[in-house]
Protein backbone atom coordinates (compact mmCIF):
# COMPACT_ATOMS: atom_id res chain seq x y z
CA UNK A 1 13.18 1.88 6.13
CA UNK A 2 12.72 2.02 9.59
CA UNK A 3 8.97 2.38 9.92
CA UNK A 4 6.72 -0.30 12.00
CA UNK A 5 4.88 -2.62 9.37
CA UNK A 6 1.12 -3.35 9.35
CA UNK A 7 1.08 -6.02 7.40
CA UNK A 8 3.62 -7.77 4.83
CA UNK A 9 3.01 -10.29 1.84
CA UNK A 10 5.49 -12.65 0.70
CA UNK A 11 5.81 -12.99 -2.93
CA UNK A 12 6.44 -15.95 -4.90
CA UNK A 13 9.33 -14.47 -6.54
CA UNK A 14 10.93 -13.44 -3.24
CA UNK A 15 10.08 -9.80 -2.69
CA UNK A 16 7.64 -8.52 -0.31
CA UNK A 17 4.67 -6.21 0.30
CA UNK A 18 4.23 -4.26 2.64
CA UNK A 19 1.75 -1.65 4.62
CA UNK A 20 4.11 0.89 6.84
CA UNK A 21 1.84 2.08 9.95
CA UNK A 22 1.00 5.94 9.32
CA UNK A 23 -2.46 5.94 10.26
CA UNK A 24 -1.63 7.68 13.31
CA UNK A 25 1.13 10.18 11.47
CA UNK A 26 0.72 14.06 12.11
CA UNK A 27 1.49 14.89 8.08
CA UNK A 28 4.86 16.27 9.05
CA UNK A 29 6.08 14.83 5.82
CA UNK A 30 3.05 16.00 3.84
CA UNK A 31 -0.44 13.80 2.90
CA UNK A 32 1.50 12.30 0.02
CA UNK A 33 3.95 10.21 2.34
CA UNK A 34 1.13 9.14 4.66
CA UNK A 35 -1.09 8.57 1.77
CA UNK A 36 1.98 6.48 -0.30
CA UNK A 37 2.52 3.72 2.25
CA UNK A 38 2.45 -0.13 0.22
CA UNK A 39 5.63 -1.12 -0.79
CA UNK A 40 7.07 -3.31 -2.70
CA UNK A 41 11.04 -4.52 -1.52
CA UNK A 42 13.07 -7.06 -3.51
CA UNK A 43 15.05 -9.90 -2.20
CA UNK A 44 18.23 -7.26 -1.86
CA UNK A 45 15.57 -5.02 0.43
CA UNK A 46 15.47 -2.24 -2.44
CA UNK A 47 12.60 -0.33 -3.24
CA UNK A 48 10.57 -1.83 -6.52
CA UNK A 49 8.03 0.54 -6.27
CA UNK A 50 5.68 3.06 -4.10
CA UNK A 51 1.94 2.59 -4.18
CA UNK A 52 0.46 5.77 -5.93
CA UNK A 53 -4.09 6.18 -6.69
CA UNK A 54 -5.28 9.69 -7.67
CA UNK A 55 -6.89 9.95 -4.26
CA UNK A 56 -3.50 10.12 -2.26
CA UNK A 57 -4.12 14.24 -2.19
CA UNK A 58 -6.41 13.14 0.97
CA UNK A 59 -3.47 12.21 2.80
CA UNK A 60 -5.57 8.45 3.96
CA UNK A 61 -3.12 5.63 4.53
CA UNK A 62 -3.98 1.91 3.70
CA UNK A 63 -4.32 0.03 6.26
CA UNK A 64 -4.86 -3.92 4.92
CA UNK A 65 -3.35 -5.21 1.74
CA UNK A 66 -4.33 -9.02 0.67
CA UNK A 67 -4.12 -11.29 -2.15
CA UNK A 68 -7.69 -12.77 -3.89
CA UNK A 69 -8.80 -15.96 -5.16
CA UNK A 70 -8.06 -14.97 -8.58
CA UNK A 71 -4.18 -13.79 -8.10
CA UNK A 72 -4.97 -9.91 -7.65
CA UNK A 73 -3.07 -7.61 -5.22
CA UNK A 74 -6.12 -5.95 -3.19
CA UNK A 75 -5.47 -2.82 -0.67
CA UNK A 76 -8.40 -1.30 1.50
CA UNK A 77 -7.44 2.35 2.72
CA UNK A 78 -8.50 3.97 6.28
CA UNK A 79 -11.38 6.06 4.52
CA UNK A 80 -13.43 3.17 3.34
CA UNK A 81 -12.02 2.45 -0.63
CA UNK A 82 -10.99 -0.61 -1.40
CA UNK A 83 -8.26 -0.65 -4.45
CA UNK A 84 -6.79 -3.10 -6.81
CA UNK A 85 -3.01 -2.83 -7.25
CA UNK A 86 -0.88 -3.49 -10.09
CA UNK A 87 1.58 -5.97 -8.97
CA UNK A 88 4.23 -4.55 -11.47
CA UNK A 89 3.77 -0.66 -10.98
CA UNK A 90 2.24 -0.18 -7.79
CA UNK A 91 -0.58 1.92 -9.57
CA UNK A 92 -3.51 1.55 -6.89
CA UNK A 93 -6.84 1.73 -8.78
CA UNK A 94 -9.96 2.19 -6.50
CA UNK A 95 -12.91 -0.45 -6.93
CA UNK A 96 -15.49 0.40 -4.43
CA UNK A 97 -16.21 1.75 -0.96
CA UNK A 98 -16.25 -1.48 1.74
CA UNK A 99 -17.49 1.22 4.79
């Protein structure tokens, strides 16, 4: 992946999160892609999985991913939502609107 990184978490277990920059993307490769950008890359750089929510049809990217006091993977998207992410599957689940 060539794309310029937001933000990136290091992981305990050696892999990495990270936020690819597409809040400025003109949708060329559809709202999914732009919407879809938290990774997470092992210690060999391969994909583990691609951040999905059932908002991504909007096409809003996240823009700020963080780690809580209690151990939970936390994302906050351009629109306003903030989102909890499972650390194994990369399912985004929203938890309230921060705006």
């Amino acid at each position: 992946m060539t794309e310029k990184i937001m933000v990136k978490l290091n992981m305990e277990d050696g892999s990495k999160i990270v936020v690819f920059d597409r809040l400025m993307s003109d949708n060329s490769l559809g709202k999914l892609h732009c919407a879809r950008n938290i990774y997470k890359i092992d210690k060999s750089d391969s994909t583990v999985w691609q951040v999905s929510s059932p908002h991504d049809e909007f096409g809003d990217p996240f823009t700020n991913i963080w780690i809580d006091e209690g151990g939970d993977l936390l994302a906050y998207r351009w629109d306003g939502g903030s989102y909890s992410i499972n650390s194994t599957t990369g399912l985004a689940t929203p938890r309230g609107f921060l705006r």
